[in-house]
Protein backbone atom coordinates (compact mmCIF):
# COMPACT_ATOMS: atom_id res chain seq x y z
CA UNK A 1 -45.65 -10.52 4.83
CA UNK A 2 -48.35 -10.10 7.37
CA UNK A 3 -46.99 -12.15 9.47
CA UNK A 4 -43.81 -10.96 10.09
CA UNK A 5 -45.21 -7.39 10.33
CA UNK A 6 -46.59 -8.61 13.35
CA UNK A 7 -43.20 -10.10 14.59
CA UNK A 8 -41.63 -6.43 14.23
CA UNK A 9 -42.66 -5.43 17.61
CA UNK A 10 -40.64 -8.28 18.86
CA UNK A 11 -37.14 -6.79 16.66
CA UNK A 12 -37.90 -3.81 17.99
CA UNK A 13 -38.77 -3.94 21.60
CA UNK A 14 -37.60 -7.50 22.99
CA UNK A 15 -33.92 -8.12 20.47
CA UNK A 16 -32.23 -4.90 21.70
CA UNK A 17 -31.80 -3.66 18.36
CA UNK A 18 -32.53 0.23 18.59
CA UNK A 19 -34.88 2.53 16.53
CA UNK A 20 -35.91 6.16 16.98
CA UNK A 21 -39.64 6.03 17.62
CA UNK A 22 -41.09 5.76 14.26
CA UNK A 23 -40.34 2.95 11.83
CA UNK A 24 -41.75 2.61 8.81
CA UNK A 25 -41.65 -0.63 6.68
CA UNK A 26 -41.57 -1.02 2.99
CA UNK A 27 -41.79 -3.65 0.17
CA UNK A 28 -39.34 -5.04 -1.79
CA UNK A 29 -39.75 -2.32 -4.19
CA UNK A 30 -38.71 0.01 -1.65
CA UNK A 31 -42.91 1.31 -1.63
CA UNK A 32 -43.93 2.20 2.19
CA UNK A 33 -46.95 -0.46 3.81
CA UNK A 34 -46.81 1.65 6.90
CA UNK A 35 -45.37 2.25 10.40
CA UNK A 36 -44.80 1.70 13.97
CA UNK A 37 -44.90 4.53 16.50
CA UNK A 38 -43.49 4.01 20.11
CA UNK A 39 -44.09 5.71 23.09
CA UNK A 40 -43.31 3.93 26.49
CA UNK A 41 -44.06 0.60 26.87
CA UNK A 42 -46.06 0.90 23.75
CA UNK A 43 -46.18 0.58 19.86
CA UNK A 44 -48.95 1.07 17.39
CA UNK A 45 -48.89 -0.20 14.14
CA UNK A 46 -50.43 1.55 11.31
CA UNK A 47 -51.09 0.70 7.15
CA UNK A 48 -49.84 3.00 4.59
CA UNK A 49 -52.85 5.14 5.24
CA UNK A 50 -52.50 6.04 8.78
CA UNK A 51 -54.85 3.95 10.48
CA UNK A 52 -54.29 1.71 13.17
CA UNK A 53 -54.25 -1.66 12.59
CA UNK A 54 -52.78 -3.23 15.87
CA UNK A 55 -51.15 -2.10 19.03
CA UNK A 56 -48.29 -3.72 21.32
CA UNK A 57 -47.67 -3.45 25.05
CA UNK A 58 -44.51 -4.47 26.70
CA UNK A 59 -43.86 -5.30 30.64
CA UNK A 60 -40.51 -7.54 30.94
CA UNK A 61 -39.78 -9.79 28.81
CA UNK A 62 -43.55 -10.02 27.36
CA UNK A 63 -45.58 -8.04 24.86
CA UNK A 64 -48.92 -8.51 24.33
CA UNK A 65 -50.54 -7.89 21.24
CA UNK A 66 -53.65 -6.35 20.56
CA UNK A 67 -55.99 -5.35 17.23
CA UNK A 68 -57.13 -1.74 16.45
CA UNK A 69 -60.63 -2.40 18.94
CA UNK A 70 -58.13 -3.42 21.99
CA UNK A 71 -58.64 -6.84 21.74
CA UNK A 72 -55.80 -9.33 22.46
CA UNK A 73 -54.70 -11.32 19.51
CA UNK A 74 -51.38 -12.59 20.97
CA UNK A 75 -48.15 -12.16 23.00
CA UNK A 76 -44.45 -12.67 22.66
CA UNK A 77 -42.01 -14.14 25.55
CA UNK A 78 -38.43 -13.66 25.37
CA UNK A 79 -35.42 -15.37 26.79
CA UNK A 80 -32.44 -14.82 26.43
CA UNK A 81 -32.01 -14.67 22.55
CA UNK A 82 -34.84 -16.77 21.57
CA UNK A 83 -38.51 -15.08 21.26
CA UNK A 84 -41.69 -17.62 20.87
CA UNK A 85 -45.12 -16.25 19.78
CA UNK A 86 -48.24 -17.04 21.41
CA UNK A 87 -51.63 -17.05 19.97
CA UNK A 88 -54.43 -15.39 22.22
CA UNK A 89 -55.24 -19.26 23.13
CA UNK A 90 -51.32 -19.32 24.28
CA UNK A 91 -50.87 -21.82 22.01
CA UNK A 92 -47.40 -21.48 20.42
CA UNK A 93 -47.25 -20.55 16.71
CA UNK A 94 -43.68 -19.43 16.20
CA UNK A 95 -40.06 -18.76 17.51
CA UNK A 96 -37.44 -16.42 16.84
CA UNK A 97 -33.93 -17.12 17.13
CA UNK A 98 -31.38 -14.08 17.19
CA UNK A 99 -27.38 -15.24 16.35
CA UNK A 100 -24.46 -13.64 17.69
CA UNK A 101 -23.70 -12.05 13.81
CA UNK A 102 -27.85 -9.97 14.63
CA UNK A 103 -29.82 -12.12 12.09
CA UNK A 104 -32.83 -13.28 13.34
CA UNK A 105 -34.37 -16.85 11.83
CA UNK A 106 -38.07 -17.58 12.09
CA UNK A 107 -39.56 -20.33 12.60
CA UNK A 108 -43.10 -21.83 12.47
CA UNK A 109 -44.70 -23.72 14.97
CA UNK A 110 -43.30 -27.26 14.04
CA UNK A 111 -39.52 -26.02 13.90
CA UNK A 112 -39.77 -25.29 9.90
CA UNK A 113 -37.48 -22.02 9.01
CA UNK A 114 -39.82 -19.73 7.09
CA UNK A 115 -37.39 -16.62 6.88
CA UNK A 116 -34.77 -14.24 8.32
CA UNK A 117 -34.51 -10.76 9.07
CA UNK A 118 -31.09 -8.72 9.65
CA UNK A 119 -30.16 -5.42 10.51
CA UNK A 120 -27.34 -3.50 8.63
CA UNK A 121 -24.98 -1.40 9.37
CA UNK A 122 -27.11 2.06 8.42
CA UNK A 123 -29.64 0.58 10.95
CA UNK A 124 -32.27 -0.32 7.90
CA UNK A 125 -33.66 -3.87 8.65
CA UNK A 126 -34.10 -6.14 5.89
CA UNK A 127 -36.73 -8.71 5.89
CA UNK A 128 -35.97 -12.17 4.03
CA UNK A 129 -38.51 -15.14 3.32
CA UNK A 130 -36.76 -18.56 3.75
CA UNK A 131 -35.01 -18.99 0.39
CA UNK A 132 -33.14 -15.93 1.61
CA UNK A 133 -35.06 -13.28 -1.07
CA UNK A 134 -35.26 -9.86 0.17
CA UNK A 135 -39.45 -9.62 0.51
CA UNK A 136 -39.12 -5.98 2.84
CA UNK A 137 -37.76 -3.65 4.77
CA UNK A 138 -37.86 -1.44 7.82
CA UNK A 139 -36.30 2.06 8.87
């Protein structure tokens, strides 16, 4: 799960699907684990508490990530519809791969699918591991 919370900012900034500034994100249960706020060219993330846990700043077709001190932990690149993730070495450790239908397959860093992710038609995203379970959500 904590993971792909980190791979939100990349749905949400680099994909072109659209969100109103906040976004919170829930279990499968339905049970909120927190949100994203966006203003600009950046988004915080924060746990079910209202802390800050990480922050994400965009220029182009790049966001970097960076934990709650404002240290970088990572970045995203983006082109076209395919988004790879970057450890703060820049060593790859995943890709994202959007289809024409909007569902969006990970990937770890050997090619191996480890789950989806899919908006709907309300414009609630739903968060899949790779036997296709629903493990979370987002709106």
């Amino acid at each position: 799960m904590k993971k792909f919370l980190t791979v939100l900012i990349s749905m949400l900034v680099l994909s072109g699907m659209t969100f109103a500034e906040t976004v919170n994100s829930y279990d499968k249960y339905g049970i909120k684990t927190g949100s994203y706020k966006t203003s600009g060219s950046t988004t915080t993330k924060y746990n079910k508490y209202g802390q800050k846990e990480a922050s994400y700043k965009t220029n182009g077709n790049t966001t970097n990530t960076y934990d709650r001190y404002g240290i970088k932990t990572g970045s995203y690149r983006t082109t076209g519809n395919t988004t790879i993730q970057y450890n703060k070495y820049g060593q790859k450790v995943g890709t994202y791969k959007t289809n024409s239908n909007g569902t969006t397959t990970t990937y770890d860093k050997y090619g191996r699918k480890t789950g989806s992710y899919k908006q709907d038609s309300s414009g609630r995203v739903i968060q899949y591991d790779k036997y296709g379970r629903k493990v979370g959500s987002y709106n």
